[in-house]
PDB file of N, CA and C in Angstrom:
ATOM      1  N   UNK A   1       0.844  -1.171   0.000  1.00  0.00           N
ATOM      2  CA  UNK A   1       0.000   0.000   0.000  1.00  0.00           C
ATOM      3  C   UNK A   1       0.892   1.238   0.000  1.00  0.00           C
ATOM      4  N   UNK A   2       0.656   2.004  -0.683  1.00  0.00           N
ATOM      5  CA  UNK A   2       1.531   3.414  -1.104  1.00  0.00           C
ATOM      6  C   UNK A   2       1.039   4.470   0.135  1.00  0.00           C
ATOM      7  N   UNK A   3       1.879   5.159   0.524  1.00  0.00           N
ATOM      8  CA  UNK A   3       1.613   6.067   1.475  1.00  0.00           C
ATOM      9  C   UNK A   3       0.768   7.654   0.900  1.00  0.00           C
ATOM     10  N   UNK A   4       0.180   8.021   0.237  1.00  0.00           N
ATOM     11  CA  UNK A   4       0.034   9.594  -0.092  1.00  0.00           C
ATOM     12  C   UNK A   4       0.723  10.293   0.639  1.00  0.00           C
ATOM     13  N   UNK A   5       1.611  11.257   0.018  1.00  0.00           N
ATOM     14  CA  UNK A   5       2.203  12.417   0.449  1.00  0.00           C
ATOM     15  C   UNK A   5       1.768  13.569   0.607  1.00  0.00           C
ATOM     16  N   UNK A   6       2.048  14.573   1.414  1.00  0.00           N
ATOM     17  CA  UNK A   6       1.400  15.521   1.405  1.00  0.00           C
ATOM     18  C   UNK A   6       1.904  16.645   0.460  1.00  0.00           C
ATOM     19  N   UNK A   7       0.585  17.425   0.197  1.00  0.00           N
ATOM     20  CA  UNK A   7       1.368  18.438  -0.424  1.00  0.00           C
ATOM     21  C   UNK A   7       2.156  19.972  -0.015  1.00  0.00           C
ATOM     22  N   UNK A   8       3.620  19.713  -0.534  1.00  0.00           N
ATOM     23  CA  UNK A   8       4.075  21.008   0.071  1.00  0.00           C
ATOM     24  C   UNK A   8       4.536  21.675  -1.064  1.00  0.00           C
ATOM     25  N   UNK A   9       5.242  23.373  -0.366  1.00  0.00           N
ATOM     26  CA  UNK A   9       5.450  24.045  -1.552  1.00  0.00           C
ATOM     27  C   UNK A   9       6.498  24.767  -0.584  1.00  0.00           C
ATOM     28  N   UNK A  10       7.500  25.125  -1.435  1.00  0.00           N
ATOM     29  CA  UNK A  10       8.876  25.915  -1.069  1.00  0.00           C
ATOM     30  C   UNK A  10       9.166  27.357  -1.147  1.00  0.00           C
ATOM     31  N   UNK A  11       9.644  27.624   0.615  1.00  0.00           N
ATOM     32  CA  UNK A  11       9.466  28.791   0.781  1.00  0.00           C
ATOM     33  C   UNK A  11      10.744  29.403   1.376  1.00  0.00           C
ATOM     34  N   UNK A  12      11.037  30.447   1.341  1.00  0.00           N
ATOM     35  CA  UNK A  12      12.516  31.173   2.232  1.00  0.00           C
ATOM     36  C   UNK A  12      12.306  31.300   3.232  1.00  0.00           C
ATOM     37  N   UNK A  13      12.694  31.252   4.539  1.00  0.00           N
ATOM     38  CA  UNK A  13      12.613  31.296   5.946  1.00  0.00           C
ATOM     39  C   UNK A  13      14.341  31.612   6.030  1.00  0.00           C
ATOM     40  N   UNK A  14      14.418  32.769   7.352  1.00  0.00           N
ATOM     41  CA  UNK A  14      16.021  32.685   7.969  1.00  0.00           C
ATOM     42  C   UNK A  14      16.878  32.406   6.574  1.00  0.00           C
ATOM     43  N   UNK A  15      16.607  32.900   5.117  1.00  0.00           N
ATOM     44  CA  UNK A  15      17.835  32.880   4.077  1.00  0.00           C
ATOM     45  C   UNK A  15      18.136  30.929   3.547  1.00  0.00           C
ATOM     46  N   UNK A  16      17.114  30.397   4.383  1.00  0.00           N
ATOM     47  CA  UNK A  16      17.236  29.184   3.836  1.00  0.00           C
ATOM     48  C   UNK A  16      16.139  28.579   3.300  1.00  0.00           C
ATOM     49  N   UNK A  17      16.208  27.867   2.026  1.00  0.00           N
ATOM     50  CA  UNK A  17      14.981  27.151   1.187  1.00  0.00           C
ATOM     51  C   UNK A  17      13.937  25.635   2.132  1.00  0.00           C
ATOM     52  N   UNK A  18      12.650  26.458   2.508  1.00  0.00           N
ATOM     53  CA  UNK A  18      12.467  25.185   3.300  1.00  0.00           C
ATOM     54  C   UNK A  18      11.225  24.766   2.671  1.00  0.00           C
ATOM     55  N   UNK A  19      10.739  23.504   2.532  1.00  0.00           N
ATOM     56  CA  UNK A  19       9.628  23.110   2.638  1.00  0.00           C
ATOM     57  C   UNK A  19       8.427  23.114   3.331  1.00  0.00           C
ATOM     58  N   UNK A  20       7.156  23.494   3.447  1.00  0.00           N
ATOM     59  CA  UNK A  20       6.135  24.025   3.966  1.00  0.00           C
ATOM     60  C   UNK A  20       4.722  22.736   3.934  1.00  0.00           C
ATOM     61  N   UNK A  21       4.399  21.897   4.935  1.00  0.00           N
ATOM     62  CA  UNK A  21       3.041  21.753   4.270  1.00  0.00           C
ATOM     63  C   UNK A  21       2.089  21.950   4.391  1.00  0.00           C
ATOM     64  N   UNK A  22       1.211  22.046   2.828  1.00  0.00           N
ATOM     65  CA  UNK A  22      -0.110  22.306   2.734  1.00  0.00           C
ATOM     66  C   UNK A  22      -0.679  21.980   3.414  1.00  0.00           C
ATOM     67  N   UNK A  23      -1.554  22.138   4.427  1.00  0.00           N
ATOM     68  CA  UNK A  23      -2.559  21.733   4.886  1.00  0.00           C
ATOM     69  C   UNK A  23      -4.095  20.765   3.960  1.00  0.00           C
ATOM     70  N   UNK A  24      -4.887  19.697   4.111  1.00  0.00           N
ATOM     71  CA  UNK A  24      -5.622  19.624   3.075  1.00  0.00           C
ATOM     72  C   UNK A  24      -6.681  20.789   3.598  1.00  0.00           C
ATOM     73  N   UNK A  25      -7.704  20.964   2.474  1.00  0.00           N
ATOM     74  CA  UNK A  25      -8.936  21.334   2.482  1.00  0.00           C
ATOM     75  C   UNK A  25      -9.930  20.418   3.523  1.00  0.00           C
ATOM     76  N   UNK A  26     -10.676  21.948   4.498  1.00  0.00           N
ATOM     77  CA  UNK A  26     -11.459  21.330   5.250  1.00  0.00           C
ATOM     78  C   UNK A  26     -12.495  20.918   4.867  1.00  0.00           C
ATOM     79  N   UNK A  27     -13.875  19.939   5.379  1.00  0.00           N
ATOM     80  CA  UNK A  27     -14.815  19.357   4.733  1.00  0.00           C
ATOM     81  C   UNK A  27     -15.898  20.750   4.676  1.00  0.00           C
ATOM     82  N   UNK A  28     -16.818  20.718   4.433  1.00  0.00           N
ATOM     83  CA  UNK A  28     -18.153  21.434   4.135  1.00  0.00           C
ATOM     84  C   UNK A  28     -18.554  21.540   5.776  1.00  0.00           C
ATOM     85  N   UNK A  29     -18.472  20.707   5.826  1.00  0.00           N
ATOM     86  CA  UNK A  29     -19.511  20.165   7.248  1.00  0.00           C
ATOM     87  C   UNK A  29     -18.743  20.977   8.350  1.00  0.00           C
ATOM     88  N   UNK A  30     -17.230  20.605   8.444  1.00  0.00           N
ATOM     89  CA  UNK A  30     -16.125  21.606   9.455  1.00  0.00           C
ATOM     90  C   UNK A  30     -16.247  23.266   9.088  1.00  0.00           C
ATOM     91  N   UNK A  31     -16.420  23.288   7.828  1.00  0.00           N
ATOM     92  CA  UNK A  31     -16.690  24.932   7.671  1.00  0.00           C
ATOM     93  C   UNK A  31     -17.656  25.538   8.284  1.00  0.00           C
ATOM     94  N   UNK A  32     -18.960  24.631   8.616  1.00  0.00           N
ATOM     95  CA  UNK A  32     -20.390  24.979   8.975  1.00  0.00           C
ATOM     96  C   UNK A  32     -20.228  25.200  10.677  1.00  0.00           C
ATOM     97  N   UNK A  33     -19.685  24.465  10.934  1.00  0.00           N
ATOM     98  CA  UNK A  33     -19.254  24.344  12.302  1.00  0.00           C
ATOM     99  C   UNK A  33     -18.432  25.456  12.998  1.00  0.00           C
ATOM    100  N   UNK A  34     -17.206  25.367  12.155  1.00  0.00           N
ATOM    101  CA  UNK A  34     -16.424  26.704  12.678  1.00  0.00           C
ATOM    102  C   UNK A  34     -16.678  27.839  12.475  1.00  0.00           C
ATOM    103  N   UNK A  35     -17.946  28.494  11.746  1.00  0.00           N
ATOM    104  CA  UNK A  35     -18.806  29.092  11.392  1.00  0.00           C
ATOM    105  C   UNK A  35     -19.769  29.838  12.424  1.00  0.00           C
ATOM    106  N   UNK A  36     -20.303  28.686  12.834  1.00  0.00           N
ATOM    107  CA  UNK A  36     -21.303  28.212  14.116  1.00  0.00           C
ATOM    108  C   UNK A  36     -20.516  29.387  15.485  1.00  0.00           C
ATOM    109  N   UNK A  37     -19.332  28.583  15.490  1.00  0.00           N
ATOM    110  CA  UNK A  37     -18.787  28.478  16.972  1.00  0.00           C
ATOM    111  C   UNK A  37     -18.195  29.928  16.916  1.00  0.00           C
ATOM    112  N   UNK A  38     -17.724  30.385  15.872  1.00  0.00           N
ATOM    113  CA  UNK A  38     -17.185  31.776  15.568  1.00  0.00           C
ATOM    114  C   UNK A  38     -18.099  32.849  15.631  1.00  0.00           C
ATOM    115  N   UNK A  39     -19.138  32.727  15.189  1.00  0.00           N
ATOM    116  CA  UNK A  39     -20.705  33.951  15.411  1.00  0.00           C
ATOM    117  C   UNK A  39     -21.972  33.835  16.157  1.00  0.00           C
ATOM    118  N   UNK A  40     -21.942  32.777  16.765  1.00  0.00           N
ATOM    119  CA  UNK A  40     -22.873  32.697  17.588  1.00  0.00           C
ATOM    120  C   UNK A  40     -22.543  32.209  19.222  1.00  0.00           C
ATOM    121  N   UNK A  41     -23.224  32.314  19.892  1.00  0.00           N
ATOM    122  CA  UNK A  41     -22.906  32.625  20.961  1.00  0.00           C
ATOM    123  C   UNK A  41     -24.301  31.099  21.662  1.00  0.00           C
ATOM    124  N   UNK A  42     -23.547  30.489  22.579  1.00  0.00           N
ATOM    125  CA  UNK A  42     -23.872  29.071  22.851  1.00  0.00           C
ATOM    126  C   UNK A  42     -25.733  29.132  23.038  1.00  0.00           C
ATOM    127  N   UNK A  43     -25.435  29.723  23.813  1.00  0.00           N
ATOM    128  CA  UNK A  43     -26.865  30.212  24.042  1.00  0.00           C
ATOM    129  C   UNK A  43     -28.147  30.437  22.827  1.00  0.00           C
ATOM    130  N   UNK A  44     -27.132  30.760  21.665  1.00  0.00           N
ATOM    131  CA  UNK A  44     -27.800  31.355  20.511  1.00  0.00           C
ATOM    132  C   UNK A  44     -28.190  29.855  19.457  1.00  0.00           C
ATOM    133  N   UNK A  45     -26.911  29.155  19.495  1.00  0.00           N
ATOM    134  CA  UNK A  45     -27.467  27.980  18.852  1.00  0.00           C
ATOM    135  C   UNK A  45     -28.346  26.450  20.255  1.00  0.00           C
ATOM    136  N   UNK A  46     -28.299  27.330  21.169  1.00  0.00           N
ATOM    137  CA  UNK A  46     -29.313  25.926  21.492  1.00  0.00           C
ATOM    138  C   UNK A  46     -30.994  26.370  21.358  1.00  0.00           C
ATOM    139  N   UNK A  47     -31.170  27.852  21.370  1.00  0.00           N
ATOM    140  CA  UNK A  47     -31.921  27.954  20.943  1.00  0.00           C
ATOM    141  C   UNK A  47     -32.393  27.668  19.481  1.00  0.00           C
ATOM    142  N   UNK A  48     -31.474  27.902  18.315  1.00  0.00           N
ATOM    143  CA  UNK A  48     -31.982  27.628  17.166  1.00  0.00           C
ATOM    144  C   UNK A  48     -32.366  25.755  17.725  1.00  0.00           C
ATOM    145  N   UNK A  49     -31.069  25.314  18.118  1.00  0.00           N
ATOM    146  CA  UNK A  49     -31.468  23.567  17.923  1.00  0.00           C
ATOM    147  C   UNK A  49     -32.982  23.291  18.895  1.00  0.00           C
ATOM    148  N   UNK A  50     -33.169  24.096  19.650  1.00  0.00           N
ATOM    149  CA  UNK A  50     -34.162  23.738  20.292  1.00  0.00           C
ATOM    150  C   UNK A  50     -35.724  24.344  18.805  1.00  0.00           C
ATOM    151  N   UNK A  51     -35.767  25.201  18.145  1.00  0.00           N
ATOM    152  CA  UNK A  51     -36.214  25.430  17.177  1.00  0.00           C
ATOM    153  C   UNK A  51     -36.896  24.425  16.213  1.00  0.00           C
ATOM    154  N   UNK A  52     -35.438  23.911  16.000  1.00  0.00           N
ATOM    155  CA  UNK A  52     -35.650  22.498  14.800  1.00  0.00           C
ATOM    156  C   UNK A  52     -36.073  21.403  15.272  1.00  0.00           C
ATOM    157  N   UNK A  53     -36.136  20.977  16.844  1.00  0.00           N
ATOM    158  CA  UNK A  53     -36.612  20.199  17.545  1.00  0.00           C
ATOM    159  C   UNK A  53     -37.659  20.354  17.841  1.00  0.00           C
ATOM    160  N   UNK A  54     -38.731  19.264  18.347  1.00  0.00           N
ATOM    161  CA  UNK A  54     -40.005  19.207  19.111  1.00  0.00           C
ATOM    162  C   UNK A  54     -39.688  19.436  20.534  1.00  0.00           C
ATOM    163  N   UNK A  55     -39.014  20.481  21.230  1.00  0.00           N
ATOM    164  CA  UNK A  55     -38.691  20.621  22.166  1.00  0.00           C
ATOM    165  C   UNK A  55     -38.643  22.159  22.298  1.00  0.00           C
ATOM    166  N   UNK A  56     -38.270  23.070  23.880  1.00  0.00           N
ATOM    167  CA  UNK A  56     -38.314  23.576  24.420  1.00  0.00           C
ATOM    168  C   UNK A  56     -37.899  24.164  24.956  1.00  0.00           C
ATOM    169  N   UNK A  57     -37.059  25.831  24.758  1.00  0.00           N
ATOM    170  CA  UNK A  57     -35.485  25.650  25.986  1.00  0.00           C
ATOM    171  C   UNK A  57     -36.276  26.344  27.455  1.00  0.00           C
ATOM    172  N   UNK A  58     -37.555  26.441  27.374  1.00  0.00           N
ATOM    173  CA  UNK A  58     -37.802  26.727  29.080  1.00  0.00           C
ATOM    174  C   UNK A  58     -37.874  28.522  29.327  1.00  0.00           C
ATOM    175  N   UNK A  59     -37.374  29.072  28.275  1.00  0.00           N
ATOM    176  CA  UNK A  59     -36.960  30.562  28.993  1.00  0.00           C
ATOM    177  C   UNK A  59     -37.813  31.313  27.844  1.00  0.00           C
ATOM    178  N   UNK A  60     -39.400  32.139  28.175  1.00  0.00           N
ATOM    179  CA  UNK A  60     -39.734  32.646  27.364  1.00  0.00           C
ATOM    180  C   UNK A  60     -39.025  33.867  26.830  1.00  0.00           C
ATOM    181  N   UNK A  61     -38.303  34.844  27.236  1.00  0.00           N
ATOM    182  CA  UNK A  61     -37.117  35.319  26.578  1.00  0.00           C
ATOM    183  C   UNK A  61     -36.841  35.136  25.443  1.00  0.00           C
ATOM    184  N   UNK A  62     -35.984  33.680  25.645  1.00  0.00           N
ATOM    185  CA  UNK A  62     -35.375  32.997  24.314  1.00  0.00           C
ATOM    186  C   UNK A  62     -36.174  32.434  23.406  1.00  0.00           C
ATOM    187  N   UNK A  63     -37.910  32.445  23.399  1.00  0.00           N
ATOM    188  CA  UNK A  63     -38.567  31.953  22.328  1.00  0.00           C
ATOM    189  C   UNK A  63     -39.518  33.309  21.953  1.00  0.00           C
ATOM    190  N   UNK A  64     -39.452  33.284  20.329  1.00  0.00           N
ATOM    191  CA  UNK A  64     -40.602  34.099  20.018  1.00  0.00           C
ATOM    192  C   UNK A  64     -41.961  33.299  19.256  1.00  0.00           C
ATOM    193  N   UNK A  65     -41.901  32.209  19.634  1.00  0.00           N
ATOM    194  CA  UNK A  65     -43.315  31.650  19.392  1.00  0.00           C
ATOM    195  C   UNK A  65     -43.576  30.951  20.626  1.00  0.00           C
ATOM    196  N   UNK A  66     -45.182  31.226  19.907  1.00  0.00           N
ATOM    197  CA  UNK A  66     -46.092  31.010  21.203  1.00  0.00           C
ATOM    198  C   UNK A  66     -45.999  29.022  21.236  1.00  0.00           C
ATOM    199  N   UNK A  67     -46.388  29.349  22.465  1.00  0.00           N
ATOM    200  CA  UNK A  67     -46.541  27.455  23.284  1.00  0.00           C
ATOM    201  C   UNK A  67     -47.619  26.947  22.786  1.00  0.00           C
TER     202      UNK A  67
END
């Protein structure tokens, strides 16, 4: 079984030629996420998940529809 290599690309650092690697591309799904966690605020998505659910978060505050 062949190993895949990663991909790198060559760069100058300190006057010397070094190799760098690429990182791969993140999935769709990790973008959505780090997305999530970056603009909303915890509180903010349990309310949405409580939303999409048949459920309830308890704090009329945090809901604008009626019971």
């Amino acid at each position: 079984m062949k190993r895949e290599r990663p991909k790198t690309h060559a760069v100058e650092h300190n006057g010397k030629k070094v190799r760098v690697t690429i990182p791969p591309d993140p999935a769709p799904a990790e973008l959505l996420v780090d997305a999530i966690k970056d603009n909303l605020s915890p509180e903010a998505v349990a309310v949405i998940a409580a939303y999409l659910q048949p459920a309830h978060c308890g704090d009329e505050r945090a809901e604008d529809r009626p019971r």
